[in-house]
C-alpha atoms as a PDB file:
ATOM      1  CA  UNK A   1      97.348 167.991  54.382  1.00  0.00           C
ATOM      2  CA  UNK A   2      95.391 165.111  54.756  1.00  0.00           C
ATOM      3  CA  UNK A   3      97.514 162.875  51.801  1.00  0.00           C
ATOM      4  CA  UNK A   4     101.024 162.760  54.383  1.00  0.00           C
ATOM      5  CA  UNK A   5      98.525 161.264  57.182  1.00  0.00           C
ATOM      6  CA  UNK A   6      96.587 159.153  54.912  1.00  0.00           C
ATOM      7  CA  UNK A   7     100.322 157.586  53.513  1.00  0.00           C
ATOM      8  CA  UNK A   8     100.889 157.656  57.158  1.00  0.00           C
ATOM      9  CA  UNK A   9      98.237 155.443  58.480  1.00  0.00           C
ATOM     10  CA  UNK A  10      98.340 153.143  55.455  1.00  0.00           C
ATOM     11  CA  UNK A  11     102.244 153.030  55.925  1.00  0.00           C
ATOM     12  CA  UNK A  12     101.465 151.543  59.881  1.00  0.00           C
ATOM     13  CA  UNK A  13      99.337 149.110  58.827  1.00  0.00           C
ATOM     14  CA  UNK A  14     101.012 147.590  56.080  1.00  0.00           C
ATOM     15  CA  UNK A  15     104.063 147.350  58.377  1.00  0.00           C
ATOM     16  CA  UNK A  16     101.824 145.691  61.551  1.00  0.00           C
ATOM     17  CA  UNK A  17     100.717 143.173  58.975  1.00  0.00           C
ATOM     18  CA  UNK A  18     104.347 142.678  58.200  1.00  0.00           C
ATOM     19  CA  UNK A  19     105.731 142.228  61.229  1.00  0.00           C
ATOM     20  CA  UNK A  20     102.213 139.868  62.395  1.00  0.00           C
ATOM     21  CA  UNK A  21     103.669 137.429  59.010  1.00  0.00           C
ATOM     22  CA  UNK A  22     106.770 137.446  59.274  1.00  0.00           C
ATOM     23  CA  UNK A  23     107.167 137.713  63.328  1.00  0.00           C
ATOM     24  CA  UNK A  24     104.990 134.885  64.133  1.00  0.00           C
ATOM     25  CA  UNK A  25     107.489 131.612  64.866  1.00  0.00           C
ATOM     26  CA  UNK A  26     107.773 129.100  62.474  1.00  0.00           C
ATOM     27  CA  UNK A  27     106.430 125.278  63.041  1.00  0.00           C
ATOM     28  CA  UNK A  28     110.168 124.175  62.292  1.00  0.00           C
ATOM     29  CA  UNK A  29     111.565 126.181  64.748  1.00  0.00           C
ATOM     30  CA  UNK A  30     109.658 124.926  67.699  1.00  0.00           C
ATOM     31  CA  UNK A  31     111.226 122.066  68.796  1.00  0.00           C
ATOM     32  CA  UNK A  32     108.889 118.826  68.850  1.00  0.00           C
ATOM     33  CA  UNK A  33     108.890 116.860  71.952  1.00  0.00           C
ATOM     34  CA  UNK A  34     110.607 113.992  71.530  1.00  0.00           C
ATOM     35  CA  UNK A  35     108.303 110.708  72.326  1.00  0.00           C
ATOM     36  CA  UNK A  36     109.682 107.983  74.753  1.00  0.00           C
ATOM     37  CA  UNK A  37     108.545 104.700  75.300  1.00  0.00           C
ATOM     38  CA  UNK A  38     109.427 103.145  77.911  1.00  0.00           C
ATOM     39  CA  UNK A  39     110.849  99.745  78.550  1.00  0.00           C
ATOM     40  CA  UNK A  40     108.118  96.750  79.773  1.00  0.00           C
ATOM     41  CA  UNK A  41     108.626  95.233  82.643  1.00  0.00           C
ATOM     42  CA  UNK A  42     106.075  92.071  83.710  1.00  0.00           C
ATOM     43  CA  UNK A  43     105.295  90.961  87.445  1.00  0.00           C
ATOM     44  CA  UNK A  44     102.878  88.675  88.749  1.00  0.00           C
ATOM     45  CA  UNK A  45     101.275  88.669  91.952  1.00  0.00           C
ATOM     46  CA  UNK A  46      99.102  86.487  93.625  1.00  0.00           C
ATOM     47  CA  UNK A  47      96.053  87.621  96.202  1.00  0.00           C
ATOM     48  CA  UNK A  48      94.025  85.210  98.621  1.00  0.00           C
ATOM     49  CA  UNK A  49      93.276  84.947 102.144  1.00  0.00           C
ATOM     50  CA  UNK A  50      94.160  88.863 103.476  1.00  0.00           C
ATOM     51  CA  UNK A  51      97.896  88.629 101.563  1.00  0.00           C
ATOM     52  CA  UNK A  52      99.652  88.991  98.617  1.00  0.00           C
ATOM     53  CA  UNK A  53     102.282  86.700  96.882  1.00  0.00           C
ATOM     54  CA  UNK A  54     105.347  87.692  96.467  1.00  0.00           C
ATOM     55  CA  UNK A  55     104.839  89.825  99.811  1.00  0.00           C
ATOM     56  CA  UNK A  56     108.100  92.195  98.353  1.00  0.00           C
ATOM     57  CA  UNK A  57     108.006  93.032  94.784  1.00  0.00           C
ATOM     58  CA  UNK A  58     110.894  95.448  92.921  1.00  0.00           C
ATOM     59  CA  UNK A  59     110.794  97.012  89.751  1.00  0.00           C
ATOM     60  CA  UNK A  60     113.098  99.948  87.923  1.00  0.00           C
ATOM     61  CA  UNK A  61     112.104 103.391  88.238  1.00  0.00           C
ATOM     62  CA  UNK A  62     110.983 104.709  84.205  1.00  0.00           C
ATOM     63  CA  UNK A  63     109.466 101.267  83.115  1.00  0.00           C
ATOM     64  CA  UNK A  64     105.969 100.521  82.041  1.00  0.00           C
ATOM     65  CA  UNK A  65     104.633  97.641  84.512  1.00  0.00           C
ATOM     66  CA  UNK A  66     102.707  95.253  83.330  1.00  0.00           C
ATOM     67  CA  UNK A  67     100.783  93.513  86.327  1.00  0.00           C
ATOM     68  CA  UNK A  68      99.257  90.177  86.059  1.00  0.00           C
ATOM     69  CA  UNK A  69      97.193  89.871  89.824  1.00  0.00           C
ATOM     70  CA  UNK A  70      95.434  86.192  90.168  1.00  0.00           C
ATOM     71  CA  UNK A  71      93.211  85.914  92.521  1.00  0.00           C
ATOM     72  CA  UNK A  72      92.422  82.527  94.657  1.00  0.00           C
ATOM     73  CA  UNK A  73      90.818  83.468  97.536  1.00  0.00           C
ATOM     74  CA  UNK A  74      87.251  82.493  97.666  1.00  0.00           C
ATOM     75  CA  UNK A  75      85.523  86.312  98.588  1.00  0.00           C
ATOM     76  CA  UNK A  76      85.465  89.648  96.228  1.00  0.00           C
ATOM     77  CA  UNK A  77      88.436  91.533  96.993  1.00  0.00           C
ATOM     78  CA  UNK A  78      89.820  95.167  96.083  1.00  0.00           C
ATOM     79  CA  UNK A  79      93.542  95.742  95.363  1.00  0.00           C
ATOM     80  CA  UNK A  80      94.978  99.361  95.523  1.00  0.00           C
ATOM     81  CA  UNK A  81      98.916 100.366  95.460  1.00  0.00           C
ATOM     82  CA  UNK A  82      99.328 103.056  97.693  1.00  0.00           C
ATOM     83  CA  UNK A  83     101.217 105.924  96.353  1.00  0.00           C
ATOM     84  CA  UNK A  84      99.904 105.439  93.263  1.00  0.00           C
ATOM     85  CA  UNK A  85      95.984 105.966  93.209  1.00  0.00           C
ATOM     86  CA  UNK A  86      96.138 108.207  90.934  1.00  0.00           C
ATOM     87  CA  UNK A  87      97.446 106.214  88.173  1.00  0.00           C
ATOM     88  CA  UNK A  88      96.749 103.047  88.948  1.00  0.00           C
ATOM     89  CA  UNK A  89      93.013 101.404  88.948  1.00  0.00           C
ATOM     90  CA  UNK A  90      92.159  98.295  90.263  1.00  0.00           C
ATOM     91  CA  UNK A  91      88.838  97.261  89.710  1.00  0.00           C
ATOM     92  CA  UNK A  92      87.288  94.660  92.562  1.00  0.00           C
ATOM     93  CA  UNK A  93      88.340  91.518  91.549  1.00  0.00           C
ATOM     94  CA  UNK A  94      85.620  88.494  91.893  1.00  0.00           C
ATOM     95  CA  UNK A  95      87.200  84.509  92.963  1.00  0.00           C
ATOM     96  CA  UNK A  96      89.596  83.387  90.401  1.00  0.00           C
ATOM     97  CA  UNK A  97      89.487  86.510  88.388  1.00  0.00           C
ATOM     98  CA  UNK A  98      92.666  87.076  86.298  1.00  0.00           C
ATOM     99  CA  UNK A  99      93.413  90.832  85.294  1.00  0.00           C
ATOM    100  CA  UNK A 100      96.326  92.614  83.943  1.00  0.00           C
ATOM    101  CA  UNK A 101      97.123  95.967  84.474  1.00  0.00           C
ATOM    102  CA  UNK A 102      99.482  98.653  83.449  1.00  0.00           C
ATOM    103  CA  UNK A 103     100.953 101.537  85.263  1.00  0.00           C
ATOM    104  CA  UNK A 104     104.746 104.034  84.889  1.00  0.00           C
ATOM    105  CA  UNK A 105     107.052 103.243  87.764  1.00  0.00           C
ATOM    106  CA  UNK A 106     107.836 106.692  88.080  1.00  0.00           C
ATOM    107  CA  UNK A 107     108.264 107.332  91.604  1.00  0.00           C
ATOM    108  CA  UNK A 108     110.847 106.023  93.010  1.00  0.00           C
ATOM    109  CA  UNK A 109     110.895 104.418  96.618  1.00  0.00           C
ATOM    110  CA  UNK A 110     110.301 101.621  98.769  1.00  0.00           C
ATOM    111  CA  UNK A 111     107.365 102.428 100.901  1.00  0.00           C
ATOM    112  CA  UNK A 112     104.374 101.391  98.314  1.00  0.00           C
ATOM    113  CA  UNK A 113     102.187  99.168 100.171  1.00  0.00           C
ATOM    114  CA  UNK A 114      99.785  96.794  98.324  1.00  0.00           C
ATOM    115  CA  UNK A 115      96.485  97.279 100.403  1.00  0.00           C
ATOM    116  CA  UNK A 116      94.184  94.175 100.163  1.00  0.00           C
ATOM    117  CA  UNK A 117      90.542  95.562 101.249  1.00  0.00           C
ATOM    118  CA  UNK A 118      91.920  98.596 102.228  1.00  0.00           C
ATOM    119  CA  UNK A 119      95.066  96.359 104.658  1.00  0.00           C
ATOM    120  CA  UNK A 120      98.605  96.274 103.710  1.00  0.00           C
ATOM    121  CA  UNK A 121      99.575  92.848 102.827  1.00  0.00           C
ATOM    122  CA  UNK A 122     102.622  93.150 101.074  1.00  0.00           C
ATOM    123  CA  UNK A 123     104.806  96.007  99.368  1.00  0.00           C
ATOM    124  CA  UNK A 124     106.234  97.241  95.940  1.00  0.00           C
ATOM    125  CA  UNK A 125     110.131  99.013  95.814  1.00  0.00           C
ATOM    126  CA  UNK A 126     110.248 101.043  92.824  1.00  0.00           C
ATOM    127  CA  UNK A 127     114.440 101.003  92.009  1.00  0.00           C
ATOM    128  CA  UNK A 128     116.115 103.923  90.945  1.00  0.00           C
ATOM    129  CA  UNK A 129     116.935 107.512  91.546  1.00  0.00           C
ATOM    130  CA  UNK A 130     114.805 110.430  92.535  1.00  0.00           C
ATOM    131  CA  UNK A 131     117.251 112.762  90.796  1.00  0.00           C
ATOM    132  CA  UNK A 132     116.175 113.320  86.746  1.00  0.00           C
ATOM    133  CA  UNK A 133     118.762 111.910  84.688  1.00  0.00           C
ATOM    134  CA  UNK A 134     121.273 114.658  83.627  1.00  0.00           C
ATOM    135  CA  UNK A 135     120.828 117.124  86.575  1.00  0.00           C
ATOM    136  CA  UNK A 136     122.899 117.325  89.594  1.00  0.00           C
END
């Protein structure tokens, strides 16, 4: 009597380890994400004396900006994009510093104000759609 459970038993497992092998999905059939890069586009902007130059700045929505700020003025000063904090750091910039930065213009929109010591003093108009491409 106990043979039929003992087949039983070993007849379950073998199966569970079956279906574990050959259940599981294969790495080919998972599809890969596909890896974008996006196209460059370069701006320069100038900061001194409480404003920034070009006071209105556009780019397309999807490209990689590349930022070149120069700063004249003769005092320390801190540049932040609003609406875009998160992925965009400025460090303080000392007189006549140079620094290039990089951020995704992802977010499309007009109101992004460049805030000079925490003061708007010019603004940024990301171009572009705020439907993803392909959905209606």
């Amino acid at each position: 009597m106990k043979r039929p459970y003992l087949l039983l038993a070993t007849g379950v497992v073998v199966l569970a380890l079956a279906l574990t092998v050959f259940g599981r999905p294969r790495r080919a059939d998972t599809p890969r994400p596909v890896a974008t890069v996006a196209p460059v586009v370069e701006r320069t902007i100038t900061i001194g004396a409480g404003q920034v130059s070009p006071a209105a700045t556009s780019v397309p929505k999807g490209y990689l900006v590349r930022l070149r700020i120069e700063h004249r003025g003769t005092t320390a000063a801190r540049l932040a994009l609003a609406g875009y904090e998160d992925r965009l750091e400025i460090p303080a910039l000392e007189p006549g510093a140079i620094r290039t930065v990089e951020f995704l213009a992802d977010r499309p929109g007009e109101g992004f104000a460049w805030l000079l010591d925490g003061q708007p003093a010019g603004r940024l108009t990301v171009t572009g759609s705020h439907l993803v491409e392909g959905h209606r």
